[in-house]
N, C-alpha and C. Protein backbone atom coordinates (compact mmCIF):
# COMPACT_ATOMS: atom_id res chain seq x y z
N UNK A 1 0.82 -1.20 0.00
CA UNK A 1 0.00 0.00 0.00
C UNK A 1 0.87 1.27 0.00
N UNK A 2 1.69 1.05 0.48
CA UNK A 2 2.79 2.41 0.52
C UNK A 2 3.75 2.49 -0.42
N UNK A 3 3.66 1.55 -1.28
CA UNK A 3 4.32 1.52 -2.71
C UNK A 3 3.45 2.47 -3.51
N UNK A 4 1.99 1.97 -3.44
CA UNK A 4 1.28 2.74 -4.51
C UNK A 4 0.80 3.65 -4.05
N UNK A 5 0.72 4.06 -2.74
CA UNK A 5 0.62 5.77 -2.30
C UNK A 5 1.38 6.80 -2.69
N UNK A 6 3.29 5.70 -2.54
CA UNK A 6 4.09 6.75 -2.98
C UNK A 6 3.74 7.00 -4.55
N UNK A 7 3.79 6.64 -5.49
CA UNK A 7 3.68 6.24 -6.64
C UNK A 7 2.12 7.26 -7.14
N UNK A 8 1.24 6.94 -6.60
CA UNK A 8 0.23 8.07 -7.09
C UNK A 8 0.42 9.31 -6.75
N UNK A 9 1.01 9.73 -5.26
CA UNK A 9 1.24 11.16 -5.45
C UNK A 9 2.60 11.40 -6.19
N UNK A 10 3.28 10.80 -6.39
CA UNK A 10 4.37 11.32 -7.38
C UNK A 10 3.93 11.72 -8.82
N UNK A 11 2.99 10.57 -9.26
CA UNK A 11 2.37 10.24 -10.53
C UNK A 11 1.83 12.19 -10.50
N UNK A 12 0.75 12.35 -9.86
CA UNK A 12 0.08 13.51 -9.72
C UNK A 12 0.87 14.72 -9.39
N UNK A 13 1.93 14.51 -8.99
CA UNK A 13 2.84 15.70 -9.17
C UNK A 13 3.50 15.96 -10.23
N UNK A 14 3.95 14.76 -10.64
CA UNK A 14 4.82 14.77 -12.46
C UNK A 14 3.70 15.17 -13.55
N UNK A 15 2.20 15.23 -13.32
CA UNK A 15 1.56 15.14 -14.36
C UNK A 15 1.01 16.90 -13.94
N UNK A 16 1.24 17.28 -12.83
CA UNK A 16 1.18 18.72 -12.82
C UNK A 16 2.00 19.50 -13.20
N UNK A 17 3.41 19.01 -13.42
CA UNK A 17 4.46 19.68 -13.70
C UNK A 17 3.95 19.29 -15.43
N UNK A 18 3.97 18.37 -15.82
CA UNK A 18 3.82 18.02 -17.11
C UNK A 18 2.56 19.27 -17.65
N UNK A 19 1.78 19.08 -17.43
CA UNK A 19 0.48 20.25 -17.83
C UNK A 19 0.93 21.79 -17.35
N UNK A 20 1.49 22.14 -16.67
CA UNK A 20 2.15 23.47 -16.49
C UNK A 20 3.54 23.87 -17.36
N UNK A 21 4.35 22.76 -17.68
CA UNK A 21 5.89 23.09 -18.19
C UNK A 21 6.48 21.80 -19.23
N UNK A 22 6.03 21.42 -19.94
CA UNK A 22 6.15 20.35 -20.75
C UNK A 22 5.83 20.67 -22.35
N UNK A 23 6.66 21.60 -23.49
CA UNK A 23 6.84 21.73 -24.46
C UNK A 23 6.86 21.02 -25.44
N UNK A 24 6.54 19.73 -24.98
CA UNK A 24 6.40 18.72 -26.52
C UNK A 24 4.91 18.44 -26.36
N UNK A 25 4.31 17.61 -27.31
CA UNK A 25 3.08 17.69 -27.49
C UNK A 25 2.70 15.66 -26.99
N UNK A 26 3.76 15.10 -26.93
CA UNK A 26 3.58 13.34 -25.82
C UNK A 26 5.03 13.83 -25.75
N UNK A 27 4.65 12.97 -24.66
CA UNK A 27 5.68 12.26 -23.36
C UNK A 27 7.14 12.27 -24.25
N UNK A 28 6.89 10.69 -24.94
CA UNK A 28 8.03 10.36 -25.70
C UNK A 28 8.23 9.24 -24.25
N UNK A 29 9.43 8.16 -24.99
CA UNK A 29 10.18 7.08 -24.08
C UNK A 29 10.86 7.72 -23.26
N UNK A 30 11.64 8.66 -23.32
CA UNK A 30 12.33 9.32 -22.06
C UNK A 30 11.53 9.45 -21.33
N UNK A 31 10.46 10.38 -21.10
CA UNK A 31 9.40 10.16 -19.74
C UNK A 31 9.09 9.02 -19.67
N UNK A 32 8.33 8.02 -20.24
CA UNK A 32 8.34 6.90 -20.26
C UNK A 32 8.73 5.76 -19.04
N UNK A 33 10.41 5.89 -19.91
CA UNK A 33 11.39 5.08 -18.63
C UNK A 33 11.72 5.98 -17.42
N UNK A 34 11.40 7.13 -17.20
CA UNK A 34 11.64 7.77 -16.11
C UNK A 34 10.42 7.26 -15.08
N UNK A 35 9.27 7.20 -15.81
CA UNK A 35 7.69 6.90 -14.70
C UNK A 35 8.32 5.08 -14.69
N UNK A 36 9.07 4.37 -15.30
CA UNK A 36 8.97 2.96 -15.09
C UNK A 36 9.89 3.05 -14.25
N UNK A 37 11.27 3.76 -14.22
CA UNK A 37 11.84 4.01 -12.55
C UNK A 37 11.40 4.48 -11.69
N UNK A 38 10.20 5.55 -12.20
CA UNK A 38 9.62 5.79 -10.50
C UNK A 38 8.70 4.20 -9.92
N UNK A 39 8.00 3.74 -10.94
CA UNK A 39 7.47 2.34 -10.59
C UNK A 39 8.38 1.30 -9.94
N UNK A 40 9.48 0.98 -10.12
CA UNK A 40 10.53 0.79 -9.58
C UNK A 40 10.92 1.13 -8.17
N UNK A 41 11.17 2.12 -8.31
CA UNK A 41 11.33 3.29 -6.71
C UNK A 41 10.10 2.51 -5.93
N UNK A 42 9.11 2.88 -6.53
CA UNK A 42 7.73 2.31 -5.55
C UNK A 42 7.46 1.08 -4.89
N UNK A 43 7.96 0.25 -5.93
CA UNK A 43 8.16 -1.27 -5.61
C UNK A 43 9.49 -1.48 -4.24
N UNK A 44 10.23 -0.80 -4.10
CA UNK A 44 11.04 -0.60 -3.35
C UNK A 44 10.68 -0.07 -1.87
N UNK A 45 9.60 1.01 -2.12
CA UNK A 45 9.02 1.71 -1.09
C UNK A 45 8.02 0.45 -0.31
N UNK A 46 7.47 -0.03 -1.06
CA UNK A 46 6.63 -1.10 -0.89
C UNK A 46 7.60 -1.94 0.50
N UNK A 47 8.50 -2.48 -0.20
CA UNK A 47 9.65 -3.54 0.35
C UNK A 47 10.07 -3.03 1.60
N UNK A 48 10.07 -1.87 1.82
CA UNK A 48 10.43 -0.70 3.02
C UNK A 48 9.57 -1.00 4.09
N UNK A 49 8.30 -1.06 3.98
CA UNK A 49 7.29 -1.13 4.68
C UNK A 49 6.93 -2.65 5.29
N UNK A 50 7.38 -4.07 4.16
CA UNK A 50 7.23 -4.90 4.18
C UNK A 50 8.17 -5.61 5.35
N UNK A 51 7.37 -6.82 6.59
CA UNK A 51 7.74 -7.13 7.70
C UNK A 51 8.87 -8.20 7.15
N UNK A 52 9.00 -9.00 6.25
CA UNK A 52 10.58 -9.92 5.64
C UNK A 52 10.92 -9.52 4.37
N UNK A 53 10.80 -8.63 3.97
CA UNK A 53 11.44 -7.81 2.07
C UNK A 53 12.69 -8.66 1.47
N UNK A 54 12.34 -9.66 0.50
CA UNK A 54 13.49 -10.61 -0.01
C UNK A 54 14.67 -9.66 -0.36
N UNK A 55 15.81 -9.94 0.20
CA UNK A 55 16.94 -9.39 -0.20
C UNK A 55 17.20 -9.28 -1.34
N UNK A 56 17.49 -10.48 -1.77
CA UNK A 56 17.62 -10.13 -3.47
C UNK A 56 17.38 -9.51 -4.32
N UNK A 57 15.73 -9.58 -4.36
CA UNK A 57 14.52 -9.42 -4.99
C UNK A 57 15.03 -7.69 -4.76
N UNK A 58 15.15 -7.59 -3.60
CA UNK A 58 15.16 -5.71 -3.87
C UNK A 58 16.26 -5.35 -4.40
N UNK A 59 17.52 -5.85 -4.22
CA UNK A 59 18.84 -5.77 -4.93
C UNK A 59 18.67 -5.37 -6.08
N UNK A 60 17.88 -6.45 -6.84
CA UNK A 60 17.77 -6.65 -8.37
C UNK A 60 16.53 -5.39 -8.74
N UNK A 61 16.05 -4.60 -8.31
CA UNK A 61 15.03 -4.14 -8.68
C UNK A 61 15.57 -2.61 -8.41
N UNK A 62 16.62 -2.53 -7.67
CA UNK A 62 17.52 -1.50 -7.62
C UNK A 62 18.26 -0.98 -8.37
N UNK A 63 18.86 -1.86 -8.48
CA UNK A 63 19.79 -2.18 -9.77
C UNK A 63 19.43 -1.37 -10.96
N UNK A 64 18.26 -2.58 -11.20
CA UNK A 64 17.86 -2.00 -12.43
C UNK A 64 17.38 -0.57 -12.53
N UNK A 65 16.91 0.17 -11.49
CA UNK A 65 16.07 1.12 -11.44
C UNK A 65 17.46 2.33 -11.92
N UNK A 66 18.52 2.04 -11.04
CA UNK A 66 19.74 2.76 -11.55
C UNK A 66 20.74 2.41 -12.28
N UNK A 67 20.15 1.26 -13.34
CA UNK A 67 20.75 1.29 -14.63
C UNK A 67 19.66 2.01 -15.60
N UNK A 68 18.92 1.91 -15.57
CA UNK A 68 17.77 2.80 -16.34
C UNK A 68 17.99 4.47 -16.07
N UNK A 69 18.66 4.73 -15.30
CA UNK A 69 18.81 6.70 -15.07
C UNK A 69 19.37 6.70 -16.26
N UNK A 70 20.01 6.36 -17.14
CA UNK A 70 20.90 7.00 -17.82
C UNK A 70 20.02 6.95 -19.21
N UNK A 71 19.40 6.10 -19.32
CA UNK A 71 18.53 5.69 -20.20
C UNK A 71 17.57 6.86 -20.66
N UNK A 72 17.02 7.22 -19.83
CA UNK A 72 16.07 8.54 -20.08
C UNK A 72 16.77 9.83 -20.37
N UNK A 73 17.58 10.11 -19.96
CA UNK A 73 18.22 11.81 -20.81
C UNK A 73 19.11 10.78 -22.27
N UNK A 74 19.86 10.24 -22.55
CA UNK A 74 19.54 9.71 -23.57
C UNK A 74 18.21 9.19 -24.39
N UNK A 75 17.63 9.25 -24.02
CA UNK A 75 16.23 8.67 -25.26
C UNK A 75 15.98 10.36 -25.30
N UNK A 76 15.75 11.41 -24.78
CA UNK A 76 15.56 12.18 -24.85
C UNK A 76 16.03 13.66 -25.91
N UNK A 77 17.56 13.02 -25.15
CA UNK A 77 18.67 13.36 -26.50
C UNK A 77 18.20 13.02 -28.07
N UNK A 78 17.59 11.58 -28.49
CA UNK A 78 17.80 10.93 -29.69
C UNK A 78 16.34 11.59 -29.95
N UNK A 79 15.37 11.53 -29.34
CA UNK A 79 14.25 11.77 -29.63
C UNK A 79 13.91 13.14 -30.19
N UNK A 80 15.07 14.17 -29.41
CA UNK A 80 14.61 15.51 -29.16
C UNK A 80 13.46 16.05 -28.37
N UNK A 81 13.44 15.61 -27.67
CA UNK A 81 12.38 15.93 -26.48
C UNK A 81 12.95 16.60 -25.02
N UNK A 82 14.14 16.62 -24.87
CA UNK A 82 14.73 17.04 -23.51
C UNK A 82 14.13 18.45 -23.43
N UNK A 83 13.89 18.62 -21.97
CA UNK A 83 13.17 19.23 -21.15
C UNK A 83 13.49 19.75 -20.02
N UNK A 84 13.13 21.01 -19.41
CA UNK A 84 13.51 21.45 -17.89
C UNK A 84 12.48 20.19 -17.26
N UNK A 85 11.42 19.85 -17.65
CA UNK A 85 10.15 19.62 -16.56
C UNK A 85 10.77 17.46 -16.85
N UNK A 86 11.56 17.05 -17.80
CA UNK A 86 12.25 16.01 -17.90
C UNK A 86 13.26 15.82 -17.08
N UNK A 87 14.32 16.44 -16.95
CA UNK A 87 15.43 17.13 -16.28
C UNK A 87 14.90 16.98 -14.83
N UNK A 88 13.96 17.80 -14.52
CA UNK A 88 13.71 17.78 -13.30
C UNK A 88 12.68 16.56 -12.64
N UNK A 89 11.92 15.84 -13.40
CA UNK A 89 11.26 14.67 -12.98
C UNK A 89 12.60 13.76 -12.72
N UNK A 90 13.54 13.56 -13.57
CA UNK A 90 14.37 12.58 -14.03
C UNK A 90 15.07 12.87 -11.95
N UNK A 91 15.79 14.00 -11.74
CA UNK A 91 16.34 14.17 -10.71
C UNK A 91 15.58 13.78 -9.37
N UNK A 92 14.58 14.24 -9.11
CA UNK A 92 13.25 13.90 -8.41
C UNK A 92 13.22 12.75 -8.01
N UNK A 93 12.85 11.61 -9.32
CA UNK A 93 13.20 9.93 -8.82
C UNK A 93 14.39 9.84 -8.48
N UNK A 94 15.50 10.27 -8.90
CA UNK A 94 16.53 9.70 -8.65
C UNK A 94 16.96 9.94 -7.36
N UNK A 95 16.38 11.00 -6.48
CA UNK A 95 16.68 11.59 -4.79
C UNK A 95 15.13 10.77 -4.10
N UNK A 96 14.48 10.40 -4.92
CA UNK A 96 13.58 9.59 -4.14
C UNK A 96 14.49 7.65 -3.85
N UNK A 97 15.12 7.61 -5.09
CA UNK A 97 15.73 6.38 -5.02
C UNK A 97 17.12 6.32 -4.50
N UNK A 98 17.48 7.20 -3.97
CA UNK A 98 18.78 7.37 -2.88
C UNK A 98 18.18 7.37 -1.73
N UNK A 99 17.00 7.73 -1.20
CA UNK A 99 16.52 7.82 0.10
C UNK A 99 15.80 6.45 0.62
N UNK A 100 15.12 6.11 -0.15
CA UNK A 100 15.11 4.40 -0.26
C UNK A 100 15.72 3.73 0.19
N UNK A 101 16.91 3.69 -0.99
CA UNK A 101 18.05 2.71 -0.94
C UNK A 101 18.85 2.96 0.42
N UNK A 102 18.71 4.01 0.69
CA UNK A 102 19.69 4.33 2.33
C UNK A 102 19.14 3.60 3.53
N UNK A 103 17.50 3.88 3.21
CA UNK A 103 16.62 3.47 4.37
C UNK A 103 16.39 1.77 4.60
N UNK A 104 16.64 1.42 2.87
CA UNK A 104 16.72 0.04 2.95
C UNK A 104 18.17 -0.76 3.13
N UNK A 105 19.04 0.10 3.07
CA UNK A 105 20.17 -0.30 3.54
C UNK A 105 20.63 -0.45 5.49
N UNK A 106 20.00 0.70 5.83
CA UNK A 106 19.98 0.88 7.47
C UNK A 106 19.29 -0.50 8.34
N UNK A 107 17.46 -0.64 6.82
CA UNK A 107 17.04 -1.85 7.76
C UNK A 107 17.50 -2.79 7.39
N UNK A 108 18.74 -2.97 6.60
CA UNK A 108 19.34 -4.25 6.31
C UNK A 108 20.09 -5.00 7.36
N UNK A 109 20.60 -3.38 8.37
CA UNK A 109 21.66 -3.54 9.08
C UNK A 109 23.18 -3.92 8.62
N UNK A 110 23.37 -4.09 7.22
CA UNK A 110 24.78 -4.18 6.95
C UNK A 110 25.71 -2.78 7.30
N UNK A 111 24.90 -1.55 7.52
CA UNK A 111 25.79 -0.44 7.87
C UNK A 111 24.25 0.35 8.93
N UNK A 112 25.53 1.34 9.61
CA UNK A 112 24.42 2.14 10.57
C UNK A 112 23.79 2.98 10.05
N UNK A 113 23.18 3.53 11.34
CA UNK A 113 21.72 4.87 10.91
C UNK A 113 22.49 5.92 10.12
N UNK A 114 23.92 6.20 9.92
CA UNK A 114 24.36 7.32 9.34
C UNK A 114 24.72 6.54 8.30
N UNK A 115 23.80 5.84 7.45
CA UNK A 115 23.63 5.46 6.02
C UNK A 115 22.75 6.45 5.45
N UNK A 116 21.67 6.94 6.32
CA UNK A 116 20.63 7.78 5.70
C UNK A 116 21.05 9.22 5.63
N UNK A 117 22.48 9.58 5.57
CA UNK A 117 23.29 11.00 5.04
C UNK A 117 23.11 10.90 4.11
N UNK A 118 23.02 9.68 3.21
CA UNK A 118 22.98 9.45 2.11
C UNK A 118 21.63 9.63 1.06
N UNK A 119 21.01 9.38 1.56
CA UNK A 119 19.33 9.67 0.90
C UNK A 119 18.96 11.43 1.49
N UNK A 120 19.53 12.02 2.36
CA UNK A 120 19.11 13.06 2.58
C UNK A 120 19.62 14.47 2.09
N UNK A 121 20.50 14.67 1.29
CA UNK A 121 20.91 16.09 0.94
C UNK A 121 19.97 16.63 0.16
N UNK A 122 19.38 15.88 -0.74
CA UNK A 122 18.66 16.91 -1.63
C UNK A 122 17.21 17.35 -0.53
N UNK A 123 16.34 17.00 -0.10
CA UNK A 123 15.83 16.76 0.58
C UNK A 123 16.14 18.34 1.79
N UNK A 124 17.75 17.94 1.95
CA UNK A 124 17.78 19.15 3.10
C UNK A 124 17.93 20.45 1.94
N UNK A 125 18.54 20.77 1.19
CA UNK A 125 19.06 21.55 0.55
C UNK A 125 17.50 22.31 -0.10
N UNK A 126 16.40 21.45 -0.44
CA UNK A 126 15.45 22.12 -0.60
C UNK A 126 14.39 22.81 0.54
N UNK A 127 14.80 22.27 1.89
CA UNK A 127 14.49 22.67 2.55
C UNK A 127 15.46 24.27 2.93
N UNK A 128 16.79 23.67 2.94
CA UNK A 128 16.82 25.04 2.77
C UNK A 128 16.92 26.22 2.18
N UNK A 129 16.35 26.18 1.35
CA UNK A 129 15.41 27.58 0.35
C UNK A 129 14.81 28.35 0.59
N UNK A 130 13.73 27.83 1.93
CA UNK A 130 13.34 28.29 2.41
C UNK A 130 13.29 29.92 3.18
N UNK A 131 14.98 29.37 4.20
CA UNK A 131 15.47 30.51 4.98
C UNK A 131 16.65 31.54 4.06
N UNK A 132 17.15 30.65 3.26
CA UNK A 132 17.69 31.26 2.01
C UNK A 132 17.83 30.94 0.81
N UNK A 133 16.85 31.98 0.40
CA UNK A 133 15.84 31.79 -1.03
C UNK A 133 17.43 31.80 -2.24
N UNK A 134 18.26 32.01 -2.35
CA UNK A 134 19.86 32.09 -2.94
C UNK A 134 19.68 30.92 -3.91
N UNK A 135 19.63 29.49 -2.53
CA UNK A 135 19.85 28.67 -3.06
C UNK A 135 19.19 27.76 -4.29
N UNK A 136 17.70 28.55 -4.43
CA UNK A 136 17.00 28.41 -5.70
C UNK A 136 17.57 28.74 -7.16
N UNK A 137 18.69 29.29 -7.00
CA UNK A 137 19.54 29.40 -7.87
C UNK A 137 19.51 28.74 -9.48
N UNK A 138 19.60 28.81 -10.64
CA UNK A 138 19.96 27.94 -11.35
C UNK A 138 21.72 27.57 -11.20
N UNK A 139 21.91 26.48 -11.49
CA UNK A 139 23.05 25.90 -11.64
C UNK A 139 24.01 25.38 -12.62
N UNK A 140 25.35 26.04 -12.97
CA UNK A 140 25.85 25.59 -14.26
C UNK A 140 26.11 24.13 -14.30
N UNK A 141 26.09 23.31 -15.22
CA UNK A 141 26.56 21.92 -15.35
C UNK A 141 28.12 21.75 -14.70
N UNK A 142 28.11 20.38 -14.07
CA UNK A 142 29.12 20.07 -13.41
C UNK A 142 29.10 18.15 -13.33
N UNK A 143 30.21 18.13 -14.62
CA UNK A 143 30.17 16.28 -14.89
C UNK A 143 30.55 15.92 -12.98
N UNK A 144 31.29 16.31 -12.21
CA UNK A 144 31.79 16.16 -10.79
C UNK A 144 30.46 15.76 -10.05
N UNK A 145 29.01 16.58 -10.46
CA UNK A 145 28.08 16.26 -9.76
C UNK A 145 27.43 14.80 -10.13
N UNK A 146 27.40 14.28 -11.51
CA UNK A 146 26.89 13.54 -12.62
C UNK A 146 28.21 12.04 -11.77
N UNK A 147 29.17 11.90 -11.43
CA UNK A 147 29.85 11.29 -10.94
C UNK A 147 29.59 11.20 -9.40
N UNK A 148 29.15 12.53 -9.00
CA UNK A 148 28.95 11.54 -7.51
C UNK A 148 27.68 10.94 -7.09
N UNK A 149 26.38 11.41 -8.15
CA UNK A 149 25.75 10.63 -7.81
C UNK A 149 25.99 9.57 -8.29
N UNK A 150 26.26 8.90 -9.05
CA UNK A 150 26.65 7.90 -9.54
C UNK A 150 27.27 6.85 -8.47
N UNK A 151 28.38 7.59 -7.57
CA UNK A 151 28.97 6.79 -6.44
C UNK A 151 28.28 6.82 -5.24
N UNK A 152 27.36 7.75 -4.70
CA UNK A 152 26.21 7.93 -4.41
C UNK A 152 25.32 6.50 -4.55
N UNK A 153 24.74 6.25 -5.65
CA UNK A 153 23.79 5.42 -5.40
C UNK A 153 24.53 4.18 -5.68
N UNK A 154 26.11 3.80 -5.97
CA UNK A 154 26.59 2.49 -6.19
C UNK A 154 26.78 2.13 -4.54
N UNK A 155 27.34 3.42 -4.23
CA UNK A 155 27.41 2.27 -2.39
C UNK A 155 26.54 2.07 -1.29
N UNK A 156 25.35 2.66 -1.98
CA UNK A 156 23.67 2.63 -1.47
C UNK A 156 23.65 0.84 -1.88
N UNK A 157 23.65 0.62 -3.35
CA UNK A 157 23.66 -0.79 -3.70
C UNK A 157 24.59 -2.02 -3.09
N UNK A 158 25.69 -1.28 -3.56
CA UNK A 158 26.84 -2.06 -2.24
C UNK A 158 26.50 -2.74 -1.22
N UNK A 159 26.23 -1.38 -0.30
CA UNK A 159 25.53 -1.89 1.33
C UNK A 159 23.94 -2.64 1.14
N UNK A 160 23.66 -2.64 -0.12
CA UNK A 160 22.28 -3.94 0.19
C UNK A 160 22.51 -4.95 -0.32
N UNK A 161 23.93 -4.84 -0.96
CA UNK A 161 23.99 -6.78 -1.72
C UNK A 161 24.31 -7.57 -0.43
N UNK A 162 23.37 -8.56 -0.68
CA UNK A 162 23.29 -9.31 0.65
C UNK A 162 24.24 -10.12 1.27
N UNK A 163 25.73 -10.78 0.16
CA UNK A 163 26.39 -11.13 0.71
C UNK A 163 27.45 -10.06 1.41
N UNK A 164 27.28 -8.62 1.60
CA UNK A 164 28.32 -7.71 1.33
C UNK A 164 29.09 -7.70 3.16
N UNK A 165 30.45 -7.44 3.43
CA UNK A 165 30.57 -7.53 4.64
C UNK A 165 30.75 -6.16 4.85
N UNK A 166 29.86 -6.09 6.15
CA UNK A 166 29.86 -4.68 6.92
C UNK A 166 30.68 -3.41 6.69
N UNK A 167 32.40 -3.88 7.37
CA UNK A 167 33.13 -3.37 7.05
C UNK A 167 33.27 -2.73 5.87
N UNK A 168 33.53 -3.21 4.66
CA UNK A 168 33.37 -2.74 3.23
C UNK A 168 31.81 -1.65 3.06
N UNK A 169 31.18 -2.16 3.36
CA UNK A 169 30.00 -1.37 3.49
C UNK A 169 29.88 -0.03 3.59
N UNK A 170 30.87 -0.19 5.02
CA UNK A 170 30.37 1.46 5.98
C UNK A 170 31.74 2.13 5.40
N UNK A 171 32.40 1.62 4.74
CA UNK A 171 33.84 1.86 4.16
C UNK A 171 33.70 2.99 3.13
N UNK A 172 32.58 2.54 2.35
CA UNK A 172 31.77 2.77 0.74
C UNK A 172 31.28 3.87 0.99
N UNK A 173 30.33 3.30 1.90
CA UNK A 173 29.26 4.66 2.61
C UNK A 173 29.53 5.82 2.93
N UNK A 174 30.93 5.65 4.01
CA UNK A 174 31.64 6.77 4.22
C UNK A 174 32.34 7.82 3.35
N UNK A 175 32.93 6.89 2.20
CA UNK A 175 33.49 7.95 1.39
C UNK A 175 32.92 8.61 0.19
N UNK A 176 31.37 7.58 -0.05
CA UNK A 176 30.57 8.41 -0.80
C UNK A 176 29.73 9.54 -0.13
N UNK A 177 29.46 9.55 1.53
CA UNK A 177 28.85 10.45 1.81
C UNK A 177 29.99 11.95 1.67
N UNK A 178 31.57 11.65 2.10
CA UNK A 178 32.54 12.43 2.06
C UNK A 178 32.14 13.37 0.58
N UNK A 179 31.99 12.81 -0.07
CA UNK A 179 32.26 13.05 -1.79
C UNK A 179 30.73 13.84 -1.93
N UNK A 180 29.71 13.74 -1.38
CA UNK A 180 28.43 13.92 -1.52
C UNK A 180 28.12 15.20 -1.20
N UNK A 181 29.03 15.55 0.21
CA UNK A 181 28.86 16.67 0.99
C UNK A 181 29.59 17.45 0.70
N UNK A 182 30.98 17.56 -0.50
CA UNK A 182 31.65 18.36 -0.92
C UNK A 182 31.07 18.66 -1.75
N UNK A 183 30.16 17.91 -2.74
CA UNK A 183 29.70 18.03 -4.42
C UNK A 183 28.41 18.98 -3.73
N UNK A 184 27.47 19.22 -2.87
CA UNK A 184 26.49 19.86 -2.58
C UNK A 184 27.62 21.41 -1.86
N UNK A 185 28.18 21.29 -1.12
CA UNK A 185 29.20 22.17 -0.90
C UNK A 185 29.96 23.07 -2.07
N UNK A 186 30.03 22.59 -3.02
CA UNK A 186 30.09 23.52 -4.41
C UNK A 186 29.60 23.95 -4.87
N UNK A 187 28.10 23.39 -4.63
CA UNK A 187 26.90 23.94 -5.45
C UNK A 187 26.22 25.22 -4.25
N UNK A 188 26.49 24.80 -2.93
CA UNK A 188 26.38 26.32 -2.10
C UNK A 188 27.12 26.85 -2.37
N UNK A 189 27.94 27.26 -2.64
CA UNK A 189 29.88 28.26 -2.83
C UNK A 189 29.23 28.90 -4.06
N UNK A 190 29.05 28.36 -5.42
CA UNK A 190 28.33 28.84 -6.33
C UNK A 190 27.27 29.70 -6.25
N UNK A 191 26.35 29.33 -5.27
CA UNK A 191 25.21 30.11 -5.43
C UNK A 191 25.07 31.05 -4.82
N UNK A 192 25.92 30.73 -3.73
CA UNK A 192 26.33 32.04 -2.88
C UNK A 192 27.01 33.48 -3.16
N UNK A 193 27.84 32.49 -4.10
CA UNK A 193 28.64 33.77 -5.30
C UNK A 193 27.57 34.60 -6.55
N UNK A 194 26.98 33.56 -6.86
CA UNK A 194 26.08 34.50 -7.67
C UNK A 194 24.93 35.47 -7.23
N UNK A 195 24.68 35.37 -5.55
CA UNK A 195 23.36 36.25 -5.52
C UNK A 195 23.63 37.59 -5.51
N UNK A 196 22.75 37.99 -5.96
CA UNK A 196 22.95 39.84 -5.86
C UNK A 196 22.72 40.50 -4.96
């Protein structure tokens, strides 16, 4: 049930953004495979909630969910369809499926509660906008950011492969959160520099 709760209000938020900021006239496969990773994500959320969640089974459904990111701004590329309101759905799942994967890594117990540093920056960073509106910023491209999530969500996966030992785990964890909190740390330095 909490798979498809998450999953309909996401659904209903992507389809508000879609009817407000969405310049092509269909979707196209890039949105497409982006809503079949959020289905993904959900199935995961599901597993979260669930009292014995097969290890594997979520491994593999992870996996796939973040071999498919790359998939959608490519189809998008080929199609010609790329989009701010693509762009930004695409990012969206992908900080919904780091927060997951952290949370399902914590109840794995292969690493501790400060696994969930890991699912939480974007999360804080939009929170704080709030008290300083700066950080609403647009942002220039940075392949450095495109790489750490990347290591980001590999040692999210790491710490849930089920044979994985601890040690190595919190090893992973640690130095992708290191890497995580500098790459968001650039992107404050930046924005800070640009406000007027």
């Amino acid at each position: 049930m909490a798979g498809l709760a998450l999953y309909a209000v996401a659904m209903a938020v992507a389809l508000a953004g879609l009817a407000a900021s969405f310049p092509h006239r269909v979707i196209g496969l890039c949105n497409v495979a982006t809503i079949l990773r959020l289905t993904l994500v959900s199935v995961l959320c599901a597993a979260l909630v669930a009292s014995h969640p097969p290890d594997w089974a979520m491994f593999w459904v992870a996996l796939l969910a973040f071999a498919l990111d790359g998939v959608d701004g490519w189809l998008a590329r080929r199609e010609g369809r790329a989009s701010a309101f693509g762009a930004r759905f695409d990012m969206e799942v992908d900080s919904l499926l780091a927060l997951l994967l952290a949370l399902l890594a914590w109840q794995s117990g292969s690493v501790g509660a400060y696994v969930i540093i890991l699912g939480l920056p974007r999360y804080i960073f939009w929170a704080a906008q709030v008290p300083f509106p700066w950080l609403n910023g647009a942002l220039p491209e940075r392949f450095s950011r495109k790489v750490v999530c990347v290591v980001q969500i590999a040692a999210l996966l790491l710490a849930l492969l089920p044979p994985v030992a601890p040690l190595l785990a919190s090893l992973c964890v640690g130095l992708a959160a290191v890497a995580l909190v500098w790459s968001f740390w650039l992107d404050v330095r930046v924005l800070r520099e640009a406000r007027v």
